[in-house]
Protein backbone atom coordinates (compact mmCIF):
# COMPACT_ATOMS: atom_id res chain seq x y z
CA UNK A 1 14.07 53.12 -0.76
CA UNK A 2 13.58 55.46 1.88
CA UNK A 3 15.18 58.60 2.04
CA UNK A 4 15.76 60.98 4.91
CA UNK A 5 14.71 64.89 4.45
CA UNK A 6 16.28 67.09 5.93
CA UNK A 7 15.60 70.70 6.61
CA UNK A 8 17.97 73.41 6.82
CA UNK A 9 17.62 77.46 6.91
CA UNK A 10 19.38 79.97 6.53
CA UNK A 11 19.68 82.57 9.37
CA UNK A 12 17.86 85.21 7.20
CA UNK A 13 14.25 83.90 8.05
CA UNK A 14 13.34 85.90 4.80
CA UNK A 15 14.07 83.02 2.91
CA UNK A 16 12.17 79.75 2.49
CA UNK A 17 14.04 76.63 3.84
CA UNK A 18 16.16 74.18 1.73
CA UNK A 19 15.13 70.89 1.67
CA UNK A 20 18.00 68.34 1.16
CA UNK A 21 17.74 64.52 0.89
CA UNK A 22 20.19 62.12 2.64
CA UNK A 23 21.07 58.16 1.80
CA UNK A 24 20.49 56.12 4.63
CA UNK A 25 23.02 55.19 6.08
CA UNK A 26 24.63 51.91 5.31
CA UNK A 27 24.58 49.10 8.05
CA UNK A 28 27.74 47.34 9.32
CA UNK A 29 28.60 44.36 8.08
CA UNK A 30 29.31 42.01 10.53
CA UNK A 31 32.96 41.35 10.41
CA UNK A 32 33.39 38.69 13.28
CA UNK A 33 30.64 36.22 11.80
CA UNK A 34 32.76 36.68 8.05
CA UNK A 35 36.03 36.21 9.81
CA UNK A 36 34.38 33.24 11.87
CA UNK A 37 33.17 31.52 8.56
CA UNK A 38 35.95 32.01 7.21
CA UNK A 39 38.16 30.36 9.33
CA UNK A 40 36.06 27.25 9.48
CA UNK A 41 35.53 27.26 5.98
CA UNK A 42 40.33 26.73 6.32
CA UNK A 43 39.27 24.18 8.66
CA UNK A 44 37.62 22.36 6.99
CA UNK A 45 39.97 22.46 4.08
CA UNK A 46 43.06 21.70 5.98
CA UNK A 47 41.19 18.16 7.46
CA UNK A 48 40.02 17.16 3.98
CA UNK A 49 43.75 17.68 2.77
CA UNK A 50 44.99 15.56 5.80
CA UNK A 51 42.47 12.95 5.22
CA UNK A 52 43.57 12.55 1.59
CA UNK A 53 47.50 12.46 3.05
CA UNK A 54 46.70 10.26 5.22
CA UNK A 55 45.02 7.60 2.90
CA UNK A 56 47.42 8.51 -0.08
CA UNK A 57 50.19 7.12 2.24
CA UNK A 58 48.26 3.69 3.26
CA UNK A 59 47.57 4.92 6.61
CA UNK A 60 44.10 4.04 8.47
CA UNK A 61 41.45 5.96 7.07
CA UNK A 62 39.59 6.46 10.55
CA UNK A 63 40.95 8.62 13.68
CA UNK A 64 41.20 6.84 16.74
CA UNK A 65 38.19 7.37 18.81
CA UNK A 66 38.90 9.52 22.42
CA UNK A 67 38.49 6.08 23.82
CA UNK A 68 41.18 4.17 22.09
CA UNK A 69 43.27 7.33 22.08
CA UNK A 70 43.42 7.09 26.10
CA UNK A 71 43.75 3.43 25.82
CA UNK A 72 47.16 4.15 23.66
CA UNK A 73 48.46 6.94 26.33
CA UNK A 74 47.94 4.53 29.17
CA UNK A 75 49.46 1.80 27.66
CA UNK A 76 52.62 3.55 26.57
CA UNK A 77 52.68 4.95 29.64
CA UNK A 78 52.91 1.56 31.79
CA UNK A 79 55.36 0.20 28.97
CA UNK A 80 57.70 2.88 27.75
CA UNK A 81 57.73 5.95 30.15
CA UNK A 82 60.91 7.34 28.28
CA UNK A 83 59.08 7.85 25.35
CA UNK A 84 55.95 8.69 27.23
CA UNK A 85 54.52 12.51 27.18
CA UNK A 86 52.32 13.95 29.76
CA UNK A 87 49.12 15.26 27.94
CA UNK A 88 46.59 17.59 30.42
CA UNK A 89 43.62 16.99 27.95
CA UNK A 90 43.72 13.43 28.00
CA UNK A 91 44.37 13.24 31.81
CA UNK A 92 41.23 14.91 32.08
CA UNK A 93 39.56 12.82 29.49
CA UNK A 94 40.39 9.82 31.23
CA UNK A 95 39.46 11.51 34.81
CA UNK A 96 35.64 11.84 33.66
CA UNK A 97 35.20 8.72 32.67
C-alpha cells in the first residue's frame, strides 16, 4: 500500500521537521455505471414478470415481431379508424421500410 509522506515544519527552523503519513485517497466510485446496472438489472425483472403474466393467462408466448406489429396498425387503420391511434414510432417504422 503506498503511503504519501508528507513534510511539515515548524516556523522555528531550530527544530527538525515532522514527518506525517497520509492514506491515499480513495477513488470515486462510479455512480452512473451502478445506477445504469441497476436499472437494467429492474428491466430485466419487470419483462420476465410480464412474460410469466402473459403465459399464466394463456396468452401467446411470443411478441409480435416490428413487422407484424405494423401489419396490425395498418390494418386497423383501413378497417376501424374510430378505434384507430396514431403512433409516431411506428409511422416511422413503416416509413424506412
Amino acid at each position: 500500500m503506498n503511503k504519501k509522506i508528507k513534510f511539515t515544519t515548524d516556523e522555528d527552523d531550530s527544530q527538525p521537521a515532522e514527518v506525517k503519513e497520509t492514506a491515499p485517497k480513495k477513488k470515486r466510485k462510479n455512480k452512473g455505471a451502478a445506477k445504469k446496472m441497476k436499472k437494467k438489472e429492474e428491466r430485466l425483472k419487470l419483462e420476465a414478470k410480464l412474460k410469466e403474466e402473459r403465459i399464466a393467462s394463456g396468452g401467446p408466448e411470443k411478441l409480435p415481431t416490428p413487422r407484424e406489429q405494423a401489419a396490425q396498425y395498418l390494418q386497423q387503420w383501413s378497417t376501424d379508424r374510430t378505434a384507430w391511434k396514431f403512433q409516431k414510432s411506428r409511422q416511422l417504422w413503416i416509413l424506412r421500410l
